[in-house]
C-alpha atoms as a PDB file:
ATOM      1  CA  UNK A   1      -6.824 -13.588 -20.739  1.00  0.00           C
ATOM      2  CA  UNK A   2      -9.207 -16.450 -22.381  1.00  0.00           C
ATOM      3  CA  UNK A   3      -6.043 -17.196 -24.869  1.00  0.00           C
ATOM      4  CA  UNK A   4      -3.764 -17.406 -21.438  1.00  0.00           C
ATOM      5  CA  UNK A   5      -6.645 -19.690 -19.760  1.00  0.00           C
ATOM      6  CA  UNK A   6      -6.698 -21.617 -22.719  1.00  0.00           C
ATOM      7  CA  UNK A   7      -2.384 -22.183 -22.783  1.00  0.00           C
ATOM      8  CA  UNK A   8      -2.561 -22.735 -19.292  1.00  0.00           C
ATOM      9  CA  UNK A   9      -5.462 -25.611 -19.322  1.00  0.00           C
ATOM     10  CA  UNK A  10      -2.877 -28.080 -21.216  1.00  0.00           C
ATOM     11  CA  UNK A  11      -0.787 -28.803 -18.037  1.00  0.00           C
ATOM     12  CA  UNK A  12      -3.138 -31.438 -16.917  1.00  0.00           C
ATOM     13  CA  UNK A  13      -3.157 -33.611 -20.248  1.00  0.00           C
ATOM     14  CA  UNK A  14       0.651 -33.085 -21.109  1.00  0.00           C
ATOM     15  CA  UNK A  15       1.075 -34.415 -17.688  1.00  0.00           C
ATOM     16  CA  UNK A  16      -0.668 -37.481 -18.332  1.00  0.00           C
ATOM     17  CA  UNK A  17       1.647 -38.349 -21.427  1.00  0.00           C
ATOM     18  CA  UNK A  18       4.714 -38.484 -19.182  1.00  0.00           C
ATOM     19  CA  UNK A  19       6.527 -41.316 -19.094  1.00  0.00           C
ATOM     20  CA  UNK A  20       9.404 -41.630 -15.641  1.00  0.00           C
ATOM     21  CA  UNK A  21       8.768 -38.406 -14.327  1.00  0.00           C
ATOM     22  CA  UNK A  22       6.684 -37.689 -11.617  1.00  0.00           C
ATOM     23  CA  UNK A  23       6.669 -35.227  -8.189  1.00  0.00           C
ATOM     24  CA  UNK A  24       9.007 -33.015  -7.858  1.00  0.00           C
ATOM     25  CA  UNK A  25      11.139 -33.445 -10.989  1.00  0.00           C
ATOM     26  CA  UNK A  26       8.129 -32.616 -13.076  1.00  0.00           C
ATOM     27  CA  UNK A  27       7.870 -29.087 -11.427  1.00  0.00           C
ATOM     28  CA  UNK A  28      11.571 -28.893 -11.452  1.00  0.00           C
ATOM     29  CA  UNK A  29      12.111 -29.700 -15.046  1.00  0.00           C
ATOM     30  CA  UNK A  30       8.732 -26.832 -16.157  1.00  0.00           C
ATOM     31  CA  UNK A  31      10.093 -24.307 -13.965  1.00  0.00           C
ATOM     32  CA  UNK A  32      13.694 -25.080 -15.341  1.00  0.00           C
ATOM     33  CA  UNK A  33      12.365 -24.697 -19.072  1.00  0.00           C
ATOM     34  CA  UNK A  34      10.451 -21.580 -18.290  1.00  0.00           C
ATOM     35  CA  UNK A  35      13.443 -20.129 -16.976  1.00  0.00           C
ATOM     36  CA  UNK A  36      15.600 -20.715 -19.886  1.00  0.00           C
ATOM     37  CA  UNK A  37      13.117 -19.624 -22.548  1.00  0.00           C
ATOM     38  CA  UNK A  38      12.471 -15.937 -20.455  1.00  0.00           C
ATOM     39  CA  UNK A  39      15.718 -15.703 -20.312  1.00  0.00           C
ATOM     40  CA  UNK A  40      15.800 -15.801 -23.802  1.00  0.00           C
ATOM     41  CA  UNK A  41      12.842 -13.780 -24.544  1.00  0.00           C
ATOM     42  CA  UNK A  42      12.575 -11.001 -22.204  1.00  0.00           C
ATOM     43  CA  UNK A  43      16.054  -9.581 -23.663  1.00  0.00           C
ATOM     44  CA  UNK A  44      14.940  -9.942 -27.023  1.00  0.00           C
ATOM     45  CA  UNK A  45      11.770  -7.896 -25.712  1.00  0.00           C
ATOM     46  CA  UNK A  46      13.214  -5.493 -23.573  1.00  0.00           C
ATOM     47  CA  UNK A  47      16.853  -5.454 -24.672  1.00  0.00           C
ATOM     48  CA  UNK A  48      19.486  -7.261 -21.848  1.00  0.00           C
ATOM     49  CA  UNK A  49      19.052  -3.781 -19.355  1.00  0.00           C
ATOM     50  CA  UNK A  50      16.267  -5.785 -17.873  1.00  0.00           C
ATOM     51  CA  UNK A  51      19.034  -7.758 -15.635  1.00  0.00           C
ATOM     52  CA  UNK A  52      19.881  -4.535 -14.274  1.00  0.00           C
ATOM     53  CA  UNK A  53      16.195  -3.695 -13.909  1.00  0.00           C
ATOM     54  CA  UNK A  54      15.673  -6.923 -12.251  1.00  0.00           C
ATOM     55  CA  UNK A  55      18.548  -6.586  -9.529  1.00  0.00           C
ATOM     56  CA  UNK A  56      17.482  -3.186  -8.908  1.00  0.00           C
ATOM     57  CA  UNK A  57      14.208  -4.038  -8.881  1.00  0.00           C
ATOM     58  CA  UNK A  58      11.687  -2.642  -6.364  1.00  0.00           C
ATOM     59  CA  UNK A  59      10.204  -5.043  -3.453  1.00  0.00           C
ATOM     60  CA  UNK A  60       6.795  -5.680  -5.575  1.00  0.00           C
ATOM     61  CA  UNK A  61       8.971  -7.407  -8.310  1.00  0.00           C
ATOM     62  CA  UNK A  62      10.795  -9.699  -5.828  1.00  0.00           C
ATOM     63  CA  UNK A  63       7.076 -10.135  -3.836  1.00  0.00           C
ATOM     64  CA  UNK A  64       5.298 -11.115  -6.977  1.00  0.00           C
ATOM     65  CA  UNK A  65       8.281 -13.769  -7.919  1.00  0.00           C
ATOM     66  CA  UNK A  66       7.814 -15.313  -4.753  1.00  0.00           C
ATOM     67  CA  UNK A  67       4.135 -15.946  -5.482  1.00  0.00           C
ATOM     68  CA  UNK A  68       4.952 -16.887  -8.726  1.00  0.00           C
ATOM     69  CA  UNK A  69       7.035 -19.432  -7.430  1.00  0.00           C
ATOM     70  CA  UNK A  70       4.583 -21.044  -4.995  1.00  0.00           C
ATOM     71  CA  UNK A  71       2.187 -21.007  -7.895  1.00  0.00           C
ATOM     72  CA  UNK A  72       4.455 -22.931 -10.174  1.00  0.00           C
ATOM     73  CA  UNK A  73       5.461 -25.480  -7.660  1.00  0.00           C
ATOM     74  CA  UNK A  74       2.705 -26.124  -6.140  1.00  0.00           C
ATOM     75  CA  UNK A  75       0.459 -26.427  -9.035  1.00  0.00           C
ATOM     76  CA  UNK A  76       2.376 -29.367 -10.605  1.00  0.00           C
ATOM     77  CA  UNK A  77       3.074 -31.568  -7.255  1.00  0.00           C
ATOM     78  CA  UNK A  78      -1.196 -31.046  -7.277  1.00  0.00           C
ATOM     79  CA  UNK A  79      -1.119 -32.777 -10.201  1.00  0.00           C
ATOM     80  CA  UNK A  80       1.252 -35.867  -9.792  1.00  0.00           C
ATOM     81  CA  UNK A  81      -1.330 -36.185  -6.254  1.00  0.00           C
ATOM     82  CA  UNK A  82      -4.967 -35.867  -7.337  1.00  0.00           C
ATOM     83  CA  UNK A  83      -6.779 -35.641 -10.478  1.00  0.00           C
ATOM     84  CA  UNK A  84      -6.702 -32.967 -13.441  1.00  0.00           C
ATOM     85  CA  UNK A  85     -10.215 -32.111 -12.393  1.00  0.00           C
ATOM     86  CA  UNK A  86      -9.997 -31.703  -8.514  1.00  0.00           C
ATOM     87  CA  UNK A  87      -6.863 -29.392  -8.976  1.00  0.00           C
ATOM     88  CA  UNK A  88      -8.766 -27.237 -11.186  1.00  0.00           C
ATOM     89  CA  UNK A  89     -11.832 -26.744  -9.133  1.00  0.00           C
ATOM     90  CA  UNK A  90      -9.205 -26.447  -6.266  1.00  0.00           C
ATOM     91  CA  UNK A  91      -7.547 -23.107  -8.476  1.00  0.00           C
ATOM     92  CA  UNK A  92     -11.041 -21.600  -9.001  1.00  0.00           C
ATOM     93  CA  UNK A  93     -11.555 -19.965  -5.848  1.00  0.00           C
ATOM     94  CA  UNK A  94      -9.082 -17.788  -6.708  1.00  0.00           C
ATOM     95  CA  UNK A  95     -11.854 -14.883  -7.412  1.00  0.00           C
ATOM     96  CA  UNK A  96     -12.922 -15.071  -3.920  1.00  0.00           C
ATOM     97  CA  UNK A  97      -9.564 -14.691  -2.528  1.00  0.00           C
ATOM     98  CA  UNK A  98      -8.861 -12.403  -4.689  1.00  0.00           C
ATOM     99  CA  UNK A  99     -11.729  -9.950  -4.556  1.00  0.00           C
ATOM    100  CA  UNK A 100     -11.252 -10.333  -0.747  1.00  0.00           C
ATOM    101  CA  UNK A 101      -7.204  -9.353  -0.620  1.00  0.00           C
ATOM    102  CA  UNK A 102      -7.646  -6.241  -2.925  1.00  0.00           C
ATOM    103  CA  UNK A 103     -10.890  -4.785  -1.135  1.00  0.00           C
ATOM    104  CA  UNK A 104      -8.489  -5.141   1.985  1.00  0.00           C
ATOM    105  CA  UNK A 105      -5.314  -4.043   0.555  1.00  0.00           C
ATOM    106  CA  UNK A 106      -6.241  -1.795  -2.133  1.00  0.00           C
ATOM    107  CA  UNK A 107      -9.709  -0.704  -1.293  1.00  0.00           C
ATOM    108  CA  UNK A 108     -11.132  -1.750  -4.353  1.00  0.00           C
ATOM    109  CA  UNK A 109     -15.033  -1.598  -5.048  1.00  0.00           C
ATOM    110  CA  UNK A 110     -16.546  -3.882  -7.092  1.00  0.00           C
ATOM    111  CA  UNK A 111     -19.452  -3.463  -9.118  1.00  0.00           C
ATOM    112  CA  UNK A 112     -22.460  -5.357  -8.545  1.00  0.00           C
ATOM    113  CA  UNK A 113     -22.203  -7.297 -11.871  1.00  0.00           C
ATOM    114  CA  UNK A 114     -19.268  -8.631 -10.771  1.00  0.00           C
ATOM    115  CA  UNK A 115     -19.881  -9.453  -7.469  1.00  0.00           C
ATOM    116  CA  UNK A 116     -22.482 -11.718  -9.052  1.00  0.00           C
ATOM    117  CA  UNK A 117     -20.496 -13.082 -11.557  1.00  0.00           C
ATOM    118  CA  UNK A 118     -18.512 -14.572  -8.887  1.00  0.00           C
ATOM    119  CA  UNK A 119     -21.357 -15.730  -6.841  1.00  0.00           C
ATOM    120  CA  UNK A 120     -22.808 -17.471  -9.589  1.00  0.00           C
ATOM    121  CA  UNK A 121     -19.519 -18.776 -10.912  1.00  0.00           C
ATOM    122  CA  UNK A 122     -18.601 -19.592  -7.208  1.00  0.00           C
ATOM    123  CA  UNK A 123     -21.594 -21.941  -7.381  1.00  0.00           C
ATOM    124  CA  UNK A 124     -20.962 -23.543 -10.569  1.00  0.00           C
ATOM    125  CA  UNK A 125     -17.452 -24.389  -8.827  1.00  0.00           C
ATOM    126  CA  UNK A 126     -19.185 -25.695  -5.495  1.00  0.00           C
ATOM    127  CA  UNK A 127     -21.842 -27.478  -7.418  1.00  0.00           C
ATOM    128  CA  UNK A 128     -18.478 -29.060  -9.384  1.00  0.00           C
ATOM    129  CA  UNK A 129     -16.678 -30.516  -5.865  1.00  0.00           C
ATOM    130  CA  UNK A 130     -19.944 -32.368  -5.225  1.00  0.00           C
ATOM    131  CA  UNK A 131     -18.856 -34.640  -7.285  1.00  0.00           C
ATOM    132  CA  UNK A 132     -15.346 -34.402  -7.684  1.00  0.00           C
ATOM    133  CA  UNK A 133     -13.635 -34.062  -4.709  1.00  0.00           C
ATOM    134  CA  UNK A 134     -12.415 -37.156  -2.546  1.00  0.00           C
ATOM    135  CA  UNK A 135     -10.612 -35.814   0.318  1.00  0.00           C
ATOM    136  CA  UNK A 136     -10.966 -39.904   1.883  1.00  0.00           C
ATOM    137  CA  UNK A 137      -7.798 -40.726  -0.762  1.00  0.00           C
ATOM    138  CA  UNK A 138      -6.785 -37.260  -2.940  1.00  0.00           C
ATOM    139  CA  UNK A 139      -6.924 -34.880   0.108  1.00  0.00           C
ATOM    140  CA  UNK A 140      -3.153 -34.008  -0.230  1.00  0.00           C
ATOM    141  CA  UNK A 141      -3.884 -33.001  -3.635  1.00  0.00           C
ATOM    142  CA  UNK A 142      -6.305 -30.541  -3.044  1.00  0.00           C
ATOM    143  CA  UNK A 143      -4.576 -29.342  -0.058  1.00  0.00           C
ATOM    144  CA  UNK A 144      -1.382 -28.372  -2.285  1.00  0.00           C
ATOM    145  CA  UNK A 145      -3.312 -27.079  -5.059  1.00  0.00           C
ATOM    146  CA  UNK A 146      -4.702 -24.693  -2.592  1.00  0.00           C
ATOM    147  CA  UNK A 147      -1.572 -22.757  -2.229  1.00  0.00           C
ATOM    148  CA  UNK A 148      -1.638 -21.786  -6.211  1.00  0.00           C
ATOM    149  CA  UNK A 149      -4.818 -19.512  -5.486  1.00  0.00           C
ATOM    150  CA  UNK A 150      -4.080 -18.398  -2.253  1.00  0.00           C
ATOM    151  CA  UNK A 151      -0.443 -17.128  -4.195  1.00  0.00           C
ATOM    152  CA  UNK A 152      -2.316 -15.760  -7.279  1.00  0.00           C
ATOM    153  CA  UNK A 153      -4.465 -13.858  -5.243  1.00  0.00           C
ATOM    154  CA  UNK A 154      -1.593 -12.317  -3.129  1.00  0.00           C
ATOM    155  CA  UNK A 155       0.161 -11.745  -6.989  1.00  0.00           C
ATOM    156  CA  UNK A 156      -2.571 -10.002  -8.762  1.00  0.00           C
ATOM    157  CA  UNK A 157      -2.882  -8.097  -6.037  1.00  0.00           C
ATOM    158  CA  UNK A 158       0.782  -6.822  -5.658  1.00  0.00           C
ATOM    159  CA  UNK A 159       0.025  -5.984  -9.398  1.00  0.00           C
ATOM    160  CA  UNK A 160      -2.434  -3.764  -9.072  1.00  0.00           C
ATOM    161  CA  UNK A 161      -0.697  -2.114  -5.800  1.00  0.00           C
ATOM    162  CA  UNK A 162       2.045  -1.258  -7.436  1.00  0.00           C
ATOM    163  CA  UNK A 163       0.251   0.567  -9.952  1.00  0.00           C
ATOM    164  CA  UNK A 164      -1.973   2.338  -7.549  1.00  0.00           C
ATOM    165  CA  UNK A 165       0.613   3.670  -5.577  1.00  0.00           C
ATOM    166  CA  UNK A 166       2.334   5.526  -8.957  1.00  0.00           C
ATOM    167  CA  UNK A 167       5.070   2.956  -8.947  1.00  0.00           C
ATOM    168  CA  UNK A 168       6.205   2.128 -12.895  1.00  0.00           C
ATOM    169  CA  UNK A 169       7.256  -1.164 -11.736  1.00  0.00           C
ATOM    170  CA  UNK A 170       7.627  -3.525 -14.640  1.00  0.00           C
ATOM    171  CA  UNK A 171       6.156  -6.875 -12.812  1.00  0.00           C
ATOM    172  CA  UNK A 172       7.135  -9.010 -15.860  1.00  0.00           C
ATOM    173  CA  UNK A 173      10.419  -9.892 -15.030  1.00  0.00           C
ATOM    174  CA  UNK A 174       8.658 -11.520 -12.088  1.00  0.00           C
ATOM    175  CA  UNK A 175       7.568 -14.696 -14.077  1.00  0.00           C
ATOM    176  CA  UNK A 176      11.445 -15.138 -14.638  1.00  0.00           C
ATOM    177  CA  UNK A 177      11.987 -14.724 -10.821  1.00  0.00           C
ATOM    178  CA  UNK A 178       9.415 -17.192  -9.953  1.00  0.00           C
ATOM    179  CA  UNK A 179      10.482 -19.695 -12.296  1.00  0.00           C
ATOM    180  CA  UNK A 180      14.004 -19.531 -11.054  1.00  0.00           C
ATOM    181  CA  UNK A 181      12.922 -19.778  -7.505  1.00  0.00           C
ATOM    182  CA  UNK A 182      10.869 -22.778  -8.322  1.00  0.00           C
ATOM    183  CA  UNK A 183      13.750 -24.833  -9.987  1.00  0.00           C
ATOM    184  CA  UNK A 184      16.008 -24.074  -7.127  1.00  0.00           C
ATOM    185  CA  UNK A 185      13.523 -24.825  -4.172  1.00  0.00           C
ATOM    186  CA  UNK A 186      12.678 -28.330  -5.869  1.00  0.00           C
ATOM    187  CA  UNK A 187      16.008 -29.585  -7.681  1.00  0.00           C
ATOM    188  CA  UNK A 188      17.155 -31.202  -4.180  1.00  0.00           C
ATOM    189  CA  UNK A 189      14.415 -33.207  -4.328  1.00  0.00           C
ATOM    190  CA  UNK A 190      13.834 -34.127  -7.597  1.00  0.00           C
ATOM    191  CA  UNK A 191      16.763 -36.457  -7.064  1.00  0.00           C
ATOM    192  CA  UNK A 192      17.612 -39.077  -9.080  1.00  0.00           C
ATOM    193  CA  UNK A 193      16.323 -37.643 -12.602  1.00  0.00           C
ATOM    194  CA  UNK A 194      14.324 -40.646 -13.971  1.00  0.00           C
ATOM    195  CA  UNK A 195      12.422 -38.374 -16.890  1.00  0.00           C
ATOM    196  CA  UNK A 196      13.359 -39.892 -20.612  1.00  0.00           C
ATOM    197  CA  UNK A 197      13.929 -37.512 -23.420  1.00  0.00           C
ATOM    198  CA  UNK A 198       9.570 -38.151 -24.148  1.00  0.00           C
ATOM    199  CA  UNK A 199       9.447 -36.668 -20.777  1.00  0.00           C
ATOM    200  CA  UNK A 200      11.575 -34.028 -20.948  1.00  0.00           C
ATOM    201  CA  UNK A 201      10.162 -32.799 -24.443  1.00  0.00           C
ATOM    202  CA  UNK A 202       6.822 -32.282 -23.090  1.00  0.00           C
ATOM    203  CA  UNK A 203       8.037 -30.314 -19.879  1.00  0.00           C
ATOM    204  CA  UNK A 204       9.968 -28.099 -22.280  1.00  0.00           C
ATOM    205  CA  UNK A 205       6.831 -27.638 -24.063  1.00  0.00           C
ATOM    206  CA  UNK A 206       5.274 -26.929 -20.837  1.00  0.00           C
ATOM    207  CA  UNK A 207       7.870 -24.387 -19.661  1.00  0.00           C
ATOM    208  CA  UNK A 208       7.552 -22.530 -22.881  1.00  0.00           C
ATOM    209  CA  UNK A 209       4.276 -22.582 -24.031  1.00  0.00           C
ATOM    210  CA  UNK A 210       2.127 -23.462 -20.796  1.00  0.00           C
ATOM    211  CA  UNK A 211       4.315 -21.039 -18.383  1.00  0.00           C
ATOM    212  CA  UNK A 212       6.648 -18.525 -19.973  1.00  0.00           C
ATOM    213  CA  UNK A 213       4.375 -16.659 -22.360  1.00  0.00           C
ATOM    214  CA  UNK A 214       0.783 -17.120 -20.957  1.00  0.00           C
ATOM    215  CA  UNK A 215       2.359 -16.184 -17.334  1.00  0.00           C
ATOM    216  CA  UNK A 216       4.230 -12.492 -19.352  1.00  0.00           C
ATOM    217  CA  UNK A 217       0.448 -12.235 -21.169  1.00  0.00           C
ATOM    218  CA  UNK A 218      -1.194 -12.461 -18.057  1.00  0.00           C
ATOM    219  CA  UNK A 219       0.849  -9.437 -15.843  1.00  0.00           C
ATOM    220  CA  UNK A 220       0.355  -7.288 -18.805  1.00  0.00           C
ATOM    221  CA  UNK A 221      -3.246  -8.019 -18.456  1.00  0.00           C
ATOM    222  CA  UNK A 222      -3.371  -7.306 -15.384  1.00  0.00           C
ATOM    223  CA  UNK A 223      -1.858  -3.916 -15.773  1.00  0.00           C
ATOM    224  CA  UNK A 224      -5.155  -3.647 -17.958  1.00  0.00           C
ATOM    225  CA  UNK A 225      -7.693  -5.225 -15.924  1.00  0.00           C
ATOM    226  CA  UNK A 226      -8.532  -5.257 -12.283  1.00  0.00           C
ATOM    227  CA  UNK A 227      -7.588  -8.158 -10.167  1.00  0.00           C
ATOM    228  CA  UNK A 228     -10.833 -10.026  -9.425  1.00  0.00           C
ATOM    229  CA  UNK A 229     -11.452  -9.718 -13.485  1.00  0.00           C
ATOM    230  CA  UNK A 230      -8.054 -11.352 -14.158  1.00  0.00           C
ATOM    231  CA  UNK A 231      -8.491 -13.871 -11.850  1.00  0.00           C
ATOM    232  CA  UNK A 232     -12.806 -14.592 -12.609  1.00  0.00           C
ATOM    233  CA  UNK A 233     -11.277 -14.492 -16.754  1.00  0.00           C
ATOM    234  CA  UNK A 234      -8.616 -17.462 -15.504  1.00  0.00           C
ATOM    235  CA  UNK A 235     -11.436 -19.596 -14.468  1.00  0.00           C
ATOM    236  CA  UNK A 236     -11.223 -20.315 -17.970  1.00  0.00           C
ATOM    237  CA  UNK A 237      -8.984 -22.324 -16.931  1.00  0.00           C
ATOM    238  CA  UNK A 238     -11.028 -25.206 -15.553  1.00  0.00           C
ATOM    239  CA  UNK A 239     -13.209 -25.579 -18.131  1.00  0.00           C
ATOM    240  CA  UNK A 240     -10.227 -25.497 -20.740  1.00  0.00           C
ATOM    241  CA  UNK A 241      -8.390 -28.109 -18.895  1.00  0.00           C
ATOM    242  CA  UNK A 242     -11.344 -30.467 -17.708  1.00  0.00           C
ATOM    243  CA  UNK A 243     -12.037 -31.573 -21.247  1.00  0.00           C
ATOM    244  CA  UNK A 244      -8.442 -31.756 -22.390  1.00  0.00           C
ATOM    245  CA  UNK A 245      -7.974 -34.047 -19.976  1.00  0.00           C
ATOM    246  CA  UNK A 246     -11.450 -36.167 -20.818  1.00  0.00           C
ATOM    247  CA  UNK A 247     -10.041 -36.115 -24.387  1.00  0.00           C
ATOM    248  CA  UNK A 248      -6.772 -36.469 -24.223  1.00  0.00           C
ATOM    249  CA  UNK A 249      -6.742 -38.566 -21.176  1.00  0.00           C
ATOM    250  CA  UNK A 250      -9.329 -40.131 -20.485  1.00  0.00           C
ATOM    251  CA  UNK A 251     -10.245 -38.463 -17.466  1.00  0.00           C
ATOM    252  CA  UNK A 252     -13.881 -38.743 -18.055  1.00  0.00           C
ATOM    253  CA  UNK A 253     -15.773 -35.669 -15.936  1.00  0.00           C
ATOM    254  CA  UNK A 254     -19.078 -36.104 -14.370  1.00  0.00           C
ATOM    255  CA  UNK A 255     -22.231 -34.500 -14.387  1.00  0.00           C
ATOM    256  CA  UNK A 256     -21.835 -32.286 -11.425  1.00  0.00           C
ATOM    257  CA  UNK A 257     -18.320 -31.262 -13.790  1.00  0.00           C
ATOM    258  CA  UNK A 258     -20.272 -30.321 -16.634  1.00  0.00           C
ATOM    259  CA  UNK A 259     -22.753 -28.553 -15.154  1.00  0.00           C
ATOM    260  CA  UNK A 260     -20.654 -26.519 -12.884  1.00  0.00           C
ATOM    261  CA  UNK A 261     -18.985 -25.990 -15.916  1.00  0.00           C
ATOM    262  CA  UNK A 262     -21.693 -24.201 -17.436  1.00  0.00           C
ATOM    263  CA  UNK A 263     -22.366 -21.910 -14.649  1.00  0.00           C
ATOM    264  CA  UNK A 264     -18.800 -20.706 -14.920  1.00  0.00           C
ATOM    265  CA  UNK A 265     -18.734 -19.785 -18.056  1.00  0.00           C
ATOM    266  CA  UNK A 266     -22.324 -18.433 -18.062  1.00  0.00           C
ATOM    267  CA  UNK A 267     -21.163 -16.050 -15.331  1.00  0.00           C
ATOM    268  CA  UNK A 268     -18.050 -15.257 -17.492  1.00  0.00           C
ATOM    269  CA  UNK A 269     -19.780 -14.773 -20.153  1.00  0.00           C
ATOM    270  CA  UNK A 270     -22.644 -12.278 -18.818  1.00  0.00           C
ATOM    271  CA  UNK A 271     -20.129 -10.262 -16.289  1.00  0.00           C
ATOM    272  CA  UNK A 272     -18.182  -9.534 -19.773  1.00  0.00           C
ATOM    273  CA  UNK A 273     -21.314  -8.597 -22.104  1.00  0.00           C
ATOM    274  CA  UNK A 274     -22.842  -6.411 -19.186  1.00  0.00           C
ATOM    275  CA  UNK A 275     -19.415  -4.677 -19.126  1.00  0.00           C
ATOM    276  CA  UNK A 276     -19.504  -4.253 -23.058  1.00  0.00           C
ATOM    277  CA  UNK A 277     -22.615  -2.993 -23.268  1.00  0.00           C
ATOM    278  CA  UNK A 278     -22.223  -0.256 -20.389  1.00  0.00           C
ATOM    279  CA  UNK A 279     -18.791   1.048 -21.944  1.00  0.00           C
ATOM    280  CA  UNK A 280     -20.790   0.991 -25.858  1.00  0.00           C
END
C-alpha cells in the first residue's frame, strides 16, 4: 500500500506538465489508457476467461466499478479546478468515511490503536486545510474531490463485504470496469480533443502507471488488510503528492502543509509499529 500511495501521488505533478488538455479530456484520456493497458494485462494475468468472469460477474464486481469510476473521474476534474494540495487534503478523509461505512455495514471493530491513528492523522489533515483551503475561489474543487473519498470508502467497503459474506469474488476486474465507465461517462464532453502528443504521453503514463497497476495492487491489498487500514495506509498519498508537486511544480506548500504532514505520517507510522510489535 505505501508503493500504491507513492504511484498514485504523481497525478498532481504530471498534470501540471500538460500542455492543451484540461477538464474533462484529461480524465477521459487516463481512464481511456487505463482501460487499454488492463485489458492487456489482466489476460496475461488471469488468462482471457476473465471476460467471462467479468460478464458473469456477481453485483459486488459491477458495485465496486461504479465507485471506481466516480473515483477516477472525479479525482482528475479536482485537479484541472483547485490545487494539487487542496485535492489531497480533500481525499484524506477517506479513513473517517471509511471506518464509519464498514462499522455500519460490516460491523467491524476497530482497535483502539487505530482509532487513534486516525484521530491524530485526522488532525494533521484539519491542521493542513487551515491553511490550504480557499473555498472564496477553489470551492468547486474541493467539492468534486469530495466524491473520490466518499466512493473509496463505499469501494473498500464492498471489498471487504464480499469477503465476509464467503463470496470468492475476484474484485480486480473492477479497476477495468471503472476505467471503462469513466471514459464513456466523460468522452461527450471532452469534445473537441485539444491534447498534443506531450499531452497524451503523459496521460498514457498516467493510465498505466498512476491507475492500472497501483488501483489492481490496491484490491489485492485489501483482500489482505481491513478497510480503514487500506484507506489510513493511502493517506500516503498526500504527503507523496504534496512535495511532488512543490518540486516538480512549483506548488510551494505552507507551514500548516508540512506540519499536518507530519502528523499523518507520525500516526501512520505508530498505528503500523504498534501492530508489528503485538503480532512479534
Amino acid at each position: 500500500m505505501v508503493i500504491v500511495a507513492l504511484m498514485w501521488s504523481i497525478a498532481g505533478v504530471v498534470t501540471r506538465q500538460l500542455e492543451s488538455a484540461r477538464s474533462f479530456e484529461v480524465t477521459f484520456w487516463r481512464s481511456f489508457f487505463t482501460a487499454i493497458s488492463l485489458l492487456v494485462l489482466l489476460p496475461a494475468w488471469q488468462g482471457r476467461a476473465v471476460f467471462t468472469r467479468i460478464r458473469q460477474a456477481a453485483p459486488a464486481l459491477w458495485l465496486s466499478g461504479v465507485c471506481w469510476s466516480v473515483m477516477f473521474t472525479a479525482f482528475m476534474l479536482a485537479l484541472t479546478l483547485t490545487t494539487v494540495a487542496n485535492v489531497l487534503v480533500t481525499l484524506a478523509i477517506g479513513p473517517f468515511l471509511t471506518a464509519l461505512v464498514s462499522r455500519v455495514v460490516i460491523g467491524h471493530r476497530l482497535l483502539p490503536r487505530t482509532w487513534t491513528a486516525i484521530a491524530v492523522a485526522g488532525g494533521g489533515i484539519a491542521w493542513m486545510y487551515v491553511g490550504q483551503a480557499d473555498f472564496s475561489s477553489q470551492w468547486a474543487g474541493i467539492a468534486v474531490a469530495l466524491a473520490v473519498p466518499i466512493a473509496a470508502a463505499c469501494n473498500w467497503t464492498v471489498v471487504q463485504y464480499s469477503r465476509v459474506q464467503g463470496q470468492l469474488v475476484d474484485l480486480v476486474p473492477a479497476v477495468l470496469v471503472g476505467a471503462v465507465l469513466s471514459s464513456l461517462a466523460t468522452l461527450p464532453w471532452a469534445f473537441p480533443l485539444q491534447a498534443t502528443m506531450h499531452d497524451i504521453g503523459l496521460l498514457a503514463v498516467l493510465g498505466v502507471f498512476q491507475l492500472a497497476i497501483p488501483c489492481v495492487l490496491a484490491v489485492m491489498c485489501a483482500g489482505v488488510l481491513k478497510a480503514p487500514e487500506v484507506s489510513l495506509l493511502a493517506l500516503l498519498e498526500v504527503i507523496f503528492g504534496i512535495l511532488l508537486a512543490w518540486a516538480g511544480a512549483g506548488e510551494v506548500p505552507g507551514p500548516n502543509v508540512l506540519v499536518g504532514g507530519l502528523l499523518v505520517i507520525f500516526a501512520l507510522v505508530g498505528n503500523e509499529l504498534m501492530g508489528w510489535i503485538k503480532k512479534t
